[in-house]
Every structure is written in C-alpha cells, then in structure tokens.
N, C-alpha and C. Protein backbone atom coordinates (compact mmCIF):
# COMPACT_ATOMS: atom_id res chain seq x y z
N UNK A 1 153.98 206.39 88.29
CA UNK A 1 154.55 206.03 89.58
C UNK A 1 155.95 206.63 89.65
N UNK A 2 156.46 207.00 90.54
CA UNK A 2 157.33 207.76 91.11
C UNK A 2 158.95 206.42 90.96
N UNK A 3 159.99 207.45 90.97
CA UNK A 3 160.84 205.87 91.02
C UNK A 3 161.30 205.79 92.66
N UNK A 4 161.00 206.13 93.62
CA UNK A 4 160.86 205.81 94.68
C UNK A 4 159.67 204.97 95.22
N UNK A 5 158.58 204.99 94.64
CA UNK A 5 157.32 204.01 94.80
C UNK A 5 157.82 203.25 93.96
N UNK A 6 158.48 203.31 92.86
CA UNK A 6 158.56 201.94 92.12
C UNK A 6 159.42 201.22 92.74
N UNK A 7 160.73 201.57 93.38
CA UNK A 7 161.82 200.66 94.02
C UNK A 7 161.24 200.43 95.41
N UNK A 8 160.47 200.94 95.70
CA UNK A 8 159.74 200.29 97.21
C UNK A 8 158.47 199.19 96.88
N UNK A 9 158.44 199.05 95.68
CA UNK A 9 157.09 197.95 95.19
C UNK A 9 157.93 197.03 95.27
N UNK A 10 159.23 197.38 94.12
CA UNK A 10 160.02 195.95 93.61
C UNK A 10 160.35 195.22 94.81
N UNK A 11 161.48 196.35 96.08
CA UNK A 11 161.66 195.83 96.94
C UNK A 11 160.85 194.92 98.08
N UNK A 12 159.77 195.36 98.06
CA UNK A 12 158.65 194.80 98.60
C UNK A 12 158.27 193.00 98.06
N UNK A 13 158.41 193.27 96.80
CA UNK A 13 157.98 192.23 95.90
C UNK A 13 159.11 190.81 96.21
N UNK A 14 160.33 191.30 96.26
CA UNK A 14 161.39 190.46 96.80
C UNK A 14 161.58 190.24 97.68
N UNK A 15 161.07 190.87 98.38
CA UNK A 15 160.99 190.27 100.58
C UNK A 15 160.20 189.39 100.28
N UNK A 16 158.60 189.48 99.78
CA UNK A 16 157.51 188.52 99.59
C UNK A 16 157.97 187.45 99.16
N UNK A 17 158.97 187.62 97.66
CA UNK A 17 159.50 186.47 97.24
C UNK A 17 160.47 185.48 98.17
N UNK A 18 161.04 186.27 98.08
CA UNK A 18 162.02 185.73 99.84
C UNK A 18 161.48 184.94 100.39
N UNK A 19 160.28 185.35 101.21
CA UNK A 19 159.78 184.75 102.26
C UNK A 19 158.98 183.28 101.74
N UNK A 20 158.41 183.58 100.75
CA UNK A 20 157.59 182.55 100.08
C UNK A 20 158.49 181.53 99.86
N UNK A 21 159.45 181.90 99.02
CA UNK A 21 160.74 180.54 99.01
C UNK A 21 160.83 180.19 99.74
N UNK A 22 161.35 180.76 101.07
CA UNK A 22 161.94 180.46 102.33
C UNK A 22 160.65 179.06 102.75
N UNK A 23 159.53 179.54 102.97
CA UNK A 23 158.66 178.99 103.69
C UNK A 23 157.88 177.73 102.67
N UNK A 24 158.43 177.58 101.40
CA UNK A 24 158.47 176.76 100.65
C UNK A 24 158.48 175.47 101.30
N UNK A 25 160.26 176.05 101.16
CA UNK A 25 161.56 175.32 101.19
C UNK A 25 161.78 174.48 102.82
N UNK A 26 160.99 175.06 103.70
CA UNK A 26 160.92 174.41 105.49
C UNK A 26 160.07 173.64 105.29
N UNK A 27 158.60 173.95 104.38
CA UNK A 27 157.65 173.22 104.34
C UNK A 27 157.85 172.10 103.84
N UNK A 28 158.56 171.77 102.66
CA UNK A 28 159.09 170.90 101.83
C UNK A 28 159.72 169.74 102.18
N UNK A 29 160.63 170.58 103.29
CA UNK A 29 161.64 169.94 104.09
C UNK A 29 161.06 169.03 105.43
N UNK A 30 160.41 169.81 105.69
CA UNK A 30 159.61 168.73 107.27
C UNK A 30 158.88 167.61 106.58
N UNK A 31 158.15 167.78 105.16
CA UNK A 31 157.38 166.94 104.59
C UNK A 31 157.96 165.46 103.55
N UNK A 32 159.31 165.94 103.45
CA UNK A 32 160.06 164.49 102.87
C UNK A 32 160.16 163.46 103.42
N UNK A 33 159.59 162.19 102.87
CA UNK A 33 160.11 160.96 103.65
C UNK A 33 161.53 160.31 103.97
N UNK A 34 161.32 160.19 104.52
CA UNK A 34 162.68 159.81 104.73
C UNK A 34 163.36 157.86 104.31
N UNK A 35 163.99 158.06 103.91
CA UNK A 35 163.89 156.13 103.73
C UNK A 35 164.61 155.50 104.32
N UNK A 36 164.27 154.46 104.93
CA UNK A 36 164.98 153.71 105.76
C UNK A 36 165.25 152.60 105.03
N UNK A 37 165.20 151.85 104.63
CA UNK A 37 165.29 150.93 103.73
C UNK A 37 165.33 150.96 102.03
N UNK A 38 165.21 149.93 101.27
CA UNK A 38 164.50 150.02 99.77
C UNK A 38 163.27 150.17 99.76
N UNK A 39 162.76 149.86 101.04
CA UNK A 39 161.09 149.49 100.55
C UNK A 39 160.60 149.96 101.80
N UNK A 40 160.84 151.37 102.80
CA UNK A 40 160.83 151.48 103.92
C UNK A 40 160.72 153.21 103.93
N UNK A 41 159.74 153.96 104.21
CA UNK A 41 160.02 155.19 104.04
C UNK A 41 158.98 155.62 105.42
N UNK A 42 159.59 156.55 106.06
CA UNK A 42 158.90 157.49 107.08
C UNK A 42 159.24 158.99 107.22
N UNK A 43 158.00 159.75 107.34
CA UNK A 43 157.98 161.00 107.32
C UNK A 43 157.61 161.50 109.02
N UNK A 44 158.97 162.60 109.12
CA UNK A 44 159.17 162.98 110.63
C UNK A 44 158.26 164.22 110.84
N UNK A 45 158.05 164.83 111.61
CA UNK A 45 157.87 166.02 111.81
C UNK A 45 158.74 167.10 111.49
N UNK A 46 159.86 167.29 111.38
CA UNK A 46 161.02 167.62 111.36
C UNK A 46 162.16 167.07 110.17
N UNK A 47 163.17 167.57 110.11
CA UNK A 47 164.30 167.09 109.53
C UNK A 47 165.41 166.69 110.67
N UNK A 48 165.06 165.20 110.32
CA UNK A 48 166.31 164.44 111.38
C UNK A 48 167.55 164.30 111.27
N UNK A 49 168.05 164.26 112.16
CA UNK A 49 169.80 164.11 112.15
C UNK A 49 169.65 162.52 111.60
N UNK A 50 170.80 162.51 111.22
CA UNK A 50 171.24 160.95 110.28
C UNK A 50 172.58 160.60 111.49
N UNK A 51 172.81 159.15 112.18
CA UNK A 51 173.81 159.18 112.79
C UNK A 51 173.97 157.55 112.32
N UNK A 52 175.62 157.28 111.63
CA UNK A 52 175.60 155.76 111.26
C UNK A 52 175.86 154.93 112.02
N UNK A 53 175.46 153.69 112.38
CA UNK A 53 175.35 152.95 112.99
C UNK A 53 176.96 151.59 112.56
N UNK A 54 177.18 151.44 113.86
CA UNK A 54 178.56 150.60 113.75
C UNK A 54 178.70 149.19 113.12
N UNK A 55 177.26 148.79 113.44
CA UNK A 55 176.48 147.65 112.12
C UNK A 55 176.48 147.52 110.73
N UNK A 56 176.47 149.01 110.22
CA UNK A 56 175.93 149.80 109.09
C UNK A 56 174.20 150.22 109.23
N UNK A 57 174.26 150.71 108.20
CA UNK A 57 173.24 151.18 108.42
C UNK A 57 172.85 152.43 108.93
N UNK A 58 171.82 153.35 109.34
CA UNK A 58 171.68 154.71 109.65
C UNK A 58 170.65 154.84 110.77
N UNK A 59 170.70 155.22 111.98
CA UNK A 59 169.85 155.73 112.46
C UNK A 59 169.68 157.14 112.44
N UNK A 60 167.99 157.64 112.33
CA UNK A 60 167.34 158.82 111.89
C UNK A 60 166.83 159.48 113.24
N UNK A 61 167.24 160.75 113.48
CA UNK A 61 166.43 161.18 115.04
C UNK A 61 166.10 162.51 114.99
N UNK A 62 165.18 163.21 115.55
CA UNK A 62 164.65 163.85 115.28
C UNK A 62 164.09 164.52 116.60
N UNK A 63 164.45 165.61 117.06
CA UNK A 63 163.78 165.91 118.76
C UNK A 63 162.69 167.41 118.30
N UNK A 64 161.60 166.94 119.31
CA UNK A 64 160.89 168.03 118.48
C UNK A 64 161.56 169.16 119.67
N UNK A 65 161.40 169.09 120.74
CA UNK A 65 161.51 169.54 122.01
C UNK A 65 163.05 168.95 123.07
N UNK A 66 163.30 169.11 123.85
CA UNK A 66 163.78 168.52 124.59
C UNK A 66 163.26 167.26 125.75
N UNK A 67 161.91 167.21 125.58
CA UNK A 67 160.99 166.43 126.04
C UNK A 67 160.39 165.39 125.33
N UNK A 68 160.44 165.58 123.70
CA UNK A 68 159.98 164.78 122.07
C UNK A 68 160.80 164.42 121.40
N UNK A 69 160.84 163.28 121.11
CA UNK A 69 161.60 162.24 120.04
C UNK A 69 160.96 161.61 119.29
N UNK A 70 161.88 161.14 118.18
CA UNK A 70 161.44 160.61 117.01
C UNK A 70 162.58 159.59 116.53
N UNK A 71 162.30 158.52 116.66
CA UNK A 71 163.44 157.90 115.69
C UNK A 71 163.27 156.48 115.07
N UNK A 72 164.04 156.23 113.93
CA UNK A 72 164.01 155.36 113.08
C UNK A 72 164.88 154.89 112.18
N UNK A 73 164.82 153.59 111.82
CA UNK A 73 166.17 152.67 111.59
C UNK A 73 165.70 151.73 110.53
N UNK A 74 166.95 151.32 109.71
CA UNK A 74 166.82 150.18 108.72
C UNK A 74 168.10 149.62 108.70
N UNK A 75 168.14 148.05 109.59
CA UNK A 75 169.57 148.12 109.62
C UNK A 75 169.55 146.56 108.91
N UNK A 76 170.31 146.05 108.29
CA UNK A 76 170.91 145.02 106.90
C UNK A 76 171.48 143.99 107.75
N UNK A 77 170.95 142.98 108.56
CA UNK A 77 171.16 141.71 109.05
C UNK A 77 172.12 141.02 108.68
N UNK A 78 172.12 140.99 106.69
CA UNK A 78 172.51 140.36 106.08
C UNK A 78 174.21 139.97 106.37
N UNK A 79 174.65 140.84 106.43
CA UNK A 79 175.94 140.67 106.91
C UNK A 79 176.44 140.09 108.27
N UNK A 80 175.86 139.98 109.13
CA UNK A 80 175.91 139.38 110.22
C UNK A 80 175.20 137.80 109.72
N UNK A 81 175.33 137.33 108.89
CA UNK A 81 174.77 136.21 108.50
C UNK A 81 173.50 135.98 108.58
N UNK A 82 172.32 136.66 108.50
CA UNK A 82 171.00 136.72 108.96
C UNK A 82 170.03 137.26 107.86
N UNK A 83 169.39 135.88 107.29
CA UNK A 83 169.23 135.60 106.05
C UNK A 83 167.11 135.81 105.80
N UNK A 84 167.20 136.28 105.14
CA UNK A 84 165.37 136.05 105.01
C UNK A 84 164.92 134.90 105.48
N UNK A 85 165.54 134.27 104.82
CA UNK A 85 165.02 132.46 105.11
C UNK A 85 165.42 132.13 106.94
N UNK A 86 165.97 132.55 107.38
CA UNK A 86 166.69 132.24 108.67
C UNK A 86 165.52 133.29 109.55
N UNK A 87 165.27 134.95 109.10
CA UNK A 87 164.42 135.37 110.16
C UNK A 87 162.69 134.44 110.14
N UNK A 88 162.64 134.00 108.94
CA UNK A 88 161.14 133.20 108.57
C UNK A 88 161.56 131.79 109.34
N UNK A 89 162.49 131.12 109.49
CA UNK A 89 162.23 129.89 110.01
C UNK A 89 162.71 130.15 111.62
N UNK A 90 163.40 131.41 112.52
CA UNK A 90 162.95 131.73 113.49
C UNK A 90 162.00 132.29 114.49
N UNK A 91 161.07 133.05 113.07
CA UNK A 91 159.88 133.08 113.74
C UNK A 91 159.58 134.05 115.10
N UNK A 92 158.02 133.48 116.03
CA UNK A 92 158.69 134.89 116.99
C UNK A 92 160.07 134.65 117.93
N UNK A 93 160.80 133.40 117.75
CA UNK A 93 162.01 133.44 118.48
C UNK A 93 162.71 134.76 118.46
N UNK A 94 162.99 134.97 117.12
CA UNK A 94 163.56 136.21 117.15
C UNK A 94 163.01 137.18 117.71
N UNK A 95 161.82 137.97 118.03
CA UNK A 95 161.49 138.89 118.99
C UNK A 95 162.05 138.67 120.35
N UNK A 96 162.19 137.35 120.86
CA UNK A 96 162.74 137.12 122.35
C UNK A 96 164.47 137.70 122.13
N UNK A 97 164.76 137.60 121.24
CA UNK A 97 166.06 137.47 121.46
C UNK A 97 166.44 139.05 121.25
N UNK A 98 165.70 139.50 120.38
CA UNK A 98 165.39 140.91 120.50
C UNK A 98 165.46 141.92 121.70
N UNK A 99 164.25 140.74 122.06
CA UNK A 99 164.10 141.65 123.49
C UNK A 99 164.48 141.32 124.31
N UNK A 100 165.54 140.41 124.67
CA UNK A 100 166.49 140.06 125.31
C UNK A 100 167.50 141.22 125.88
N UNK A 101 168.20 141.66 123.99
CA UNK A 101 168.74 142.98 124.30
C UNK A 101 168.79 144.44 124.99
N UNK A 102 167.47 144.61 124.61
CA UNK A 102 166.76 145.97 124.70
C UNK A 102 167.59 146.14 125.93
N UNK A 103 167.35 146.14 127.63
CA UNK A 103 167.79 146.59 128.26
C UNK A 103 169.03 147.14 128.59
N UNK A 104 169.92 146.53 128.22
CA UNK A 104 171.44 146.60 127.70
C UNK A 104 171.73 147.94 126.82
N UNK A 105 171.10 147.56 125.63
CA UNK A 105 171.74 148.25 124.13
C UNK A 105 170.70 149.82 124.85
N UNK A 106 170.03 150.10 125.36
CA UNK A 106 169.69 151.20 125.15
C UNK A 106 169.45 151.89 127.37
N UNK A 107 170.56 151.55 128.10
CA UNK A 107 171.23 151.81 129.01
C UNK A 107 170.09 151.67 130.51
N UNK A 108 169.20 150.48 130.32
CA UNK A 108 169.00 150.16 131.19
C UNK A 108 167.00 150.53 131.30
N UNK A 109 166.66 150.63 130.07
CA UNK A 109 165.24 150.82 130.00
C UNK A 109 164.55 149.23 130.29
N UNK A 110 163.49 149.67 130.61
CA UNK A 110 162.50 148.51 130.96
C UNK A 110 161.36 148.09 129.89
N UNK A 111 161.20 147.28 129.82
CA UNK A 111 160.16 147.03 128.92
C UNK A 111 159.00 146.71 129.70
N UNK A 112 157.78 147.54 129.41
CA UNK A 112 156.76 148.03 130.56
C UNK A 112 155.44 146.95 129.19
N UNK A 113 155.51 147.17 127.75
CA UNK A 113 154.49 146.44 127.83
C UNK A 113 155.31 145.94 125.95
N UNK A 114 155.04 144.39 125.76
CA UNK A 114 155.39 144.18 124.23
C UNK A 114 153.78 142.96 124.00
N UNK A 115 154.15 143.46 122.47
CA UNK A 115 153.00 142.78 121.83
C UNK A 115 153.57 142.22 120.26
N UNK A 116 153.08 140.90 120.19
CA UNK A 116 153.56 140.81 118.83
C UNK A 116 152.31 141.43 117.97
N UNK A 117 152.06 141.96 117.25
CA UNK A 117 150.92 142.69 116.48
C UNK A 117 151.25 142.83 114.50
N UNK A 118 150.55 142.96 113.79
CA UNK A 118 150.37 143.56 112.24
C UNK A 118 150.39 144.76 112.48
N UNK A 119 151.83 145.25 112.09
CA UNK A 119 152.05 146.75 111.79
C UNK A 119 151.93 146.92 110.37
N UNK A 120 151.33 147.89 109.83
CA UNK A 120 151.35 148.47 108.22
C UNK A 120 151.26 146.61 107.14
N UNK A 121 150.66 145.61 107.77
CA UNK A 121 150.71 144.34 107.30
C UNK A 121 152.08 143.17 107.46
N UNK A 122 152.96 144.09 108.66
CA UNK A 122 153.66 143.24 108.82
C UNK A 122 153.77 142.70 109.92
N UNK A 123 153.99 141.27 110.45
CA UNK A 123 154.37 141.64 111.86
C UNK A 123 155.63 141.82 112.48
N UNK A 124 154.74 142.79 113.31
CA UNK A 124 155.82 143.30 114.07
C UNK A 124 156.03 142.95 116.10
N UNK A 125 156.81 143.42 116.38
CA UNK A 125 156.51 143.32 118.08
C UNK A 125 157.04 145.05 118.51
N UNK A 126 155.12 144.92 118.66
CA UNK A 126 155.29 146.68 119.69
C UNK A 126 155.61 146.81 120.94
N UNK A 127 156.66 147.89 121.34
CA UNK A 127 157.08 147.56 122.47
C UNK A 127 156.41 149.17 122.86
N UNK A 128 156.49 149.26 124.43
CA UNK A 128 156.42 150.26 125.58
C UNK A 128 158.31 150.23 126.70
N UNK A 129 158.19 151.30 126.45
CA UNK A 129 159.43 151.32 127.24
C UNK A 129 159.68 152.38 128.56
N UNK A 130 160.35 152.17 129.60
CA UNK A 130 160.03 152.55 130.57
C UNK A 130 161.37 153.20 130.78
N UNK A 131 161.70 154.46 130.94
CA UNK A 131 163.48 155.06 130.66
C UNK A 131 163.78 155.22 132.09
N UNK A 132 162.73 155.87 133.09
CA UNK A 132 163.00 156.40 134.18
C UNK A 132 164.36 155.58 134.85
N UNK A 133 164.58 154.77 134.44
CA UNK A 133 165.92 154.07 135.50
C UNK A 133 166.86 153.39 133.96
N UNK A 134 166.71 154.54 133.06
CA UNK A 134 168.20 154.40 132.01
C UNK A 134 169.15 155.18 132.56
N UNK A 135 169.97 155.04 131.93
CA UNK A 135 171.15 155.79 131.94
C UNK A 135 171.58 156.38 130.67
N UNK A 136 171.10 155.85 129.43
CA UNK A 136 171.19 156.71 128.38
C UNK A 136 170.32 157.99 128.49
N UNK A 137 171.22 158.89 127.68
CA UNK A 137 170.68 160.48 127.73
C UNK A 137 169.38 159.96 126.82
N UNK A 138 169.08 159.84 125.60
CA UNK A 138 168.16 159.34 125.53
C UNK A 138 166.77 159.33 125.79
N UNK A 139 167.02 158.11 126.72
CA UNK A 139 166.13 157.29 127.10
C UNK A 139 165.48 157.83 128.56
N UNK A 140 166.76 158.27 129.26
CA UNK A 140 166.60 159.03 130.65
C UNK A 140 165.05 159.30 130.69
N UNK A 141 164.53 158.77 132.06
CA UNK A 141 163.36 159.21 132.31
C UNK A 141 161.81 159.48 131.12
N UNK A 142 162.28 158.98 129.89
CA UNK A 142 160.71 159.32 129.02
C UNK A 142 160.55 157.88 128.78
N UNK A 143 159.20 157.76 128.06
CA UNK A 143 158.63 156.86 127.75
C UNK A 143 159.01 156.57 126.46
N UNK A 144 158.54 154.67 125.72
CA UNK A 144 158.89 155.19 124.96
C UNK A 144 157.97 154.67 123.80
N UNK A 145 157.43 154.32 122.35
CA UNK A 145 156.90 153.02 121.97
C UNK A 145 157.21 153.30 120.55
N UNK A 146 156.92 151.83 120.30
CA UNK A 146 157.84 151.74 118.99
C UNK A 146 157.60 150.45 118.33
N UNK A 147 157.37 150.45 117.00
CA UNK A 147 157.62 149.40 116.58
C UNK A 147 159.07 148.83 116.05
N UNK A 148 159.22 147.22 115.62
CA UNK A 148 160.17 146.62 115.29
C UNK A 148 159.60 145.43 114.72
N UNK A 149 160.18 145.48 112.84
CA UNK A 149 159.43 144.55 112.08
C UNK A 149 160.82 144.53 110.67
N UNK A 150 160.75 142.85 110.72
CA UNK A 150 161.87 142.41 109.01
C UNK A 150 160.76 142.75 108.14
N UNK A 151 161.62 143.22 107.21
CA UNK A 151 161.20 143.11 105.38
C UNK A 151 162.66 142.33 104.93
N UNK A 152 162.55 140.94 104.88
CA UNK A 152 163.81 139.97 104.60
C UNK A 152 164.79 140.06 105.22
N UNK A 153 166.08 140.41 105.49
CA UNK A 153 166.83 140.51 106.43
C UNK A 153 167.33 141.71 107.16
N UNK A 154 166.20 142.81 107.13
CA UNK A 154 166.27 144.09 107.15
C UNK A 154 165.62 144.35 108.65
N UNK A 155 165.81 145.09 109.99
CA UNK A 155 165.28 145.28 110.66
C UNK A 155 164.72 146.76 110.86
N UNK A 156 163.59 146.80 110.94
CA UNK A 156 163.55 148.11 110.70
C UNK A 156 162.63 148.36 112.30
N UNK A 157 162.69 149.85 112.09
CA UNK A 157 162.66 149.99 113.71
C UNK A 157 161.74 151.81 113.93
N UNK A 158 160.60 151.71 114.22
CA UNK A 158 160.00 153.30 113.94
C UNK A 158 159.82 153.34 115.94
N UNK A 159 160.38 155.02 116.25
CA UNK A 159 160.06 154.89 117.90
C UNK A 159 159.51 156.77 118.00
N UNK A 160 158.91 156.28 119.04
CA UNK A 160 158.73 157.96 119.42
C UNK A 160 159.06 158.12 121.02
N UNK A 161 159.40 158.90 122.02
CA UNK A 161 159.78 159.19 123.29
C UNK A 161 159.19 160.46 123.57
N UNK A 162 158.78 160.42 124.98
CA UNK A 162 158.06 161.45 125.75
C UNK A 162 158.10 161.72 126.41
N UNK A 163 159.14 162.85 127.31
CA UNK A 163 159.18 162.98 128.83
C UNK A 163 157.83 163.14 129.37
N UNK A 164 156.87 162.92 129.48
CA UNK A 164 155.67 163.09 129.88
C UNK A 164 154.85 161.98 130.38
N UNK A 165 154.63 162.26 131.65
CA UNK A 165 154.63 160.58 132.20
C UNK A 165 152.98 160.49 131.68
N UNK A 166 152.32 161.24 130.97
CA UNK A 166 151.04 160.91 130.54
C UNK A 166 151.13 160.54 128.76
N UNK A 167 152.61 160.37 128.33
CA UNK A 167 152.55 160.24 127.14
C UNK A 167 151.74 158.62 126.64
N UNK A 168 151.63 158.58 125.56
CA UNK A 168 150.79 157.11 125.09
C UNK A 168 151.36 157.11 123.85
N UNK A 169 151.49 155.89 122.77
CA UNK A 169 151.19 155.64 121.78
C UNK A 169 150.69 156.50 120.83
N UNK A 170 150.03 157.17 121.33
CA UNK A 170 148.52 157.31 120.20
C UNK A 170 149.33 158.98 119.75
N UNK A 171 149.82 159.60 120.54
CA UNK A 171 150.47 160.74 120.73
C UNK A 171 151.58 161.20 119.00
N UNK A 172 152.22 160.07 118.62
CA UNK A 172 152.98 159.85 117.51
C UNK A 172 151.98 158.95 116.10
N UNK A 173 150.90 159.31 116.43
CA UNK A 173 149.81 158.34 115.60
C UNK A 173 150.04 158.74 114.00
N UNK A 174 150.84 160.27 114.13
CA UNK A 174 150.63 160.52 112.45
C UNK A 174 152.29 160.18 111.83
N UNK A 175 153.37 160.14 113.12
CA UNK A 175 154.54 159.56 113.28
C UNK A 175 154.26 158.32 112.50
N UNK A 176 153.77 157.35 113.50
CA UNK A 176 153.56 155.84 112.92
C UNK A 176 152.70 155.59 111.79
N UNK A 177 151.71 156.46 111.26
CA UNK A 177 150.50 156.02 110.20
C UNK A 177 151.57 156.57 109.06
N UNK A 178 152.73 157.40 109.09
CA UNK A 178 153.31 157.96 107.99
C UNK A 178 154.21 156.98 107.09
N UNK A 179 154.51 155.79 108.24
CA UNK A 179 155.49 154.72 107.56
C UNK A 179 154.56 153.74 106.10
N UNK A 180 155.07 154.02 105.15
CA UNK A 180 154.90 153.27 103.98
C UNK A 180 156.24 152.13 103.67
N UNK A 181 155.44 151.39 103.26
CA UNK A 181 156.07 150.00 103.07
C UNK A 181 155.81 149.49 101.31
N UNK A 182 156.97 149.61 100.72
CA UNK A 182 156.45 148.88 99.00
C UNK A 182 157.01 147.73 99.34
N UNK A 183 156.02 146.82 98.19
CA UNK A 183 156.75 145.29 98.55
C UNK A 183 157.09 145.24 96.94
C-alpha cells in the first residue's frame, strides 16, 4: 500500500472513530436517568436543563420542540416542617391543598381533569391541565398531564406539555413508564 492510501485509511479510520464516539456519547446521554430524589429516577428524551428551585430542590426540563415538554421534580417538604408522618395522617387532604395552588404557582392554568390514582404503586393525583388562559411562558396555551406523588416527605412531580390541542396522556407514555421508584 502506497503511503498516501495508507494515510487516507488511517484518516478515514479516525473520522469513523470520531463519529462512533460522538454518537456514543449523545446516545448515552439522552439515555441517563435522571434522579430526582434518593429513590426517584426518570429518563427524558433528551438532556434536561436543571433549574433550582427557591424551596430547594431542582427542577428538570427538557423541550423537545418548541411545542414539547418534559418536566420533573423532587422537592424535600421536610424543611418546611412536613413530615412523613404528617403527609400519611393528611391523607388525600393534601392533594386539595395541592390543588388549591396549581392555578396561581403556574400563572393561571386550569385544571381540566384530576384523579387520585396508583402511579408506579404509589398514590398519586393525576392531573390534566388546561394553559390556554396562563400567562406563564410555559404553560401558555399547551396542555398539560402529570403526575404528583410523596415518597415520605418528598414531593415528587413527573409532567409532560403539548401545544397540540389533540395532545393526551398517552403521548409521554414512555416519559411516564420510565420513572423507577426503589423503596
């Protein structure tokens, strides 16, 4: 072989390598869970922005599109005085009071449909959310659904959003089936 065929193999050989890393390394990356908690992990489509929350804690977001969202939360009660024993002897009170908020904290969304339900064996209360008359950028005009469920004084919180007034639930199904829970 010629040393011009040979430095056009090698070179060749290192683009391939290149690329293979490269496409590793995205693959790798969209496929990490992400953890929200100790005992709380969800895997996005994407690699989400991390933004901390004034509570503590982290919210995780993730836009696939300008039309697609993704987001998710594990935020520590505990400090606000809000104790395992205290969310267990409030019971579904606490979902009301929950959803008390919602309209407020996230700039004027509606809550179009909630359910208390067993998410991943816990319960949780699934909500539907209605943005068209928010005012958060957000929320503006998409849909939204999501669960919200304690592991002890931990609230944790998995959502997906859809400018698409035909969006559903079912749409983020590998979103929501991705959340693992260790006890």
């Amino acid at each position: 072989m010629s040393l011009p065929a040979f430095e056009f193999q090698i070179r060749k050989s290192m683009v391939l390598l290149i690329i293979a890393l490269l496409l590793h390394g995205v693959l790798s990356a969209q496929l990490t869970p992400q953890t929200l908690s100790e005992k709380v992990k969800v895997i996005f489509p994407g690699i989400p922005e991390e933004k901390k929350l004034p509570a503590g804690g982290s919210m995780f977001m993730y836009a696939k599109d300008t039309g697609t969202g993704y987001m998710a939360m594990g935020l520590d009660l505990s400090a606000m005085g809000i104790t395992p024993e205290i969310v267990t002897a409030l019971g579904d009170v606490i979902w009301e009071q929950l959803k008390a908020g919602i309209p407020s904290q996230m700039g004027g969304v509606t809550i179009a449909k909630d359910q208390l339900i067993q998410f991943k064996g816990q319960s949780s209360l699934y909500l539907e959310l209605d943005g068209s008359k928010s005012e958060n950028e957000q929320f503006k005009g998409k849909k939204a659904f999501g669960y919200l469920f304690f592991l002890g004084s931990v609230l944790h919180q998995v959502m997906y959003l859809s400018a698409s007034p035909d969006a559903k639930a079912d749409d983020a199904a590998p979103f929501f089936n991705s959340v693992e829970i260790t006890r």
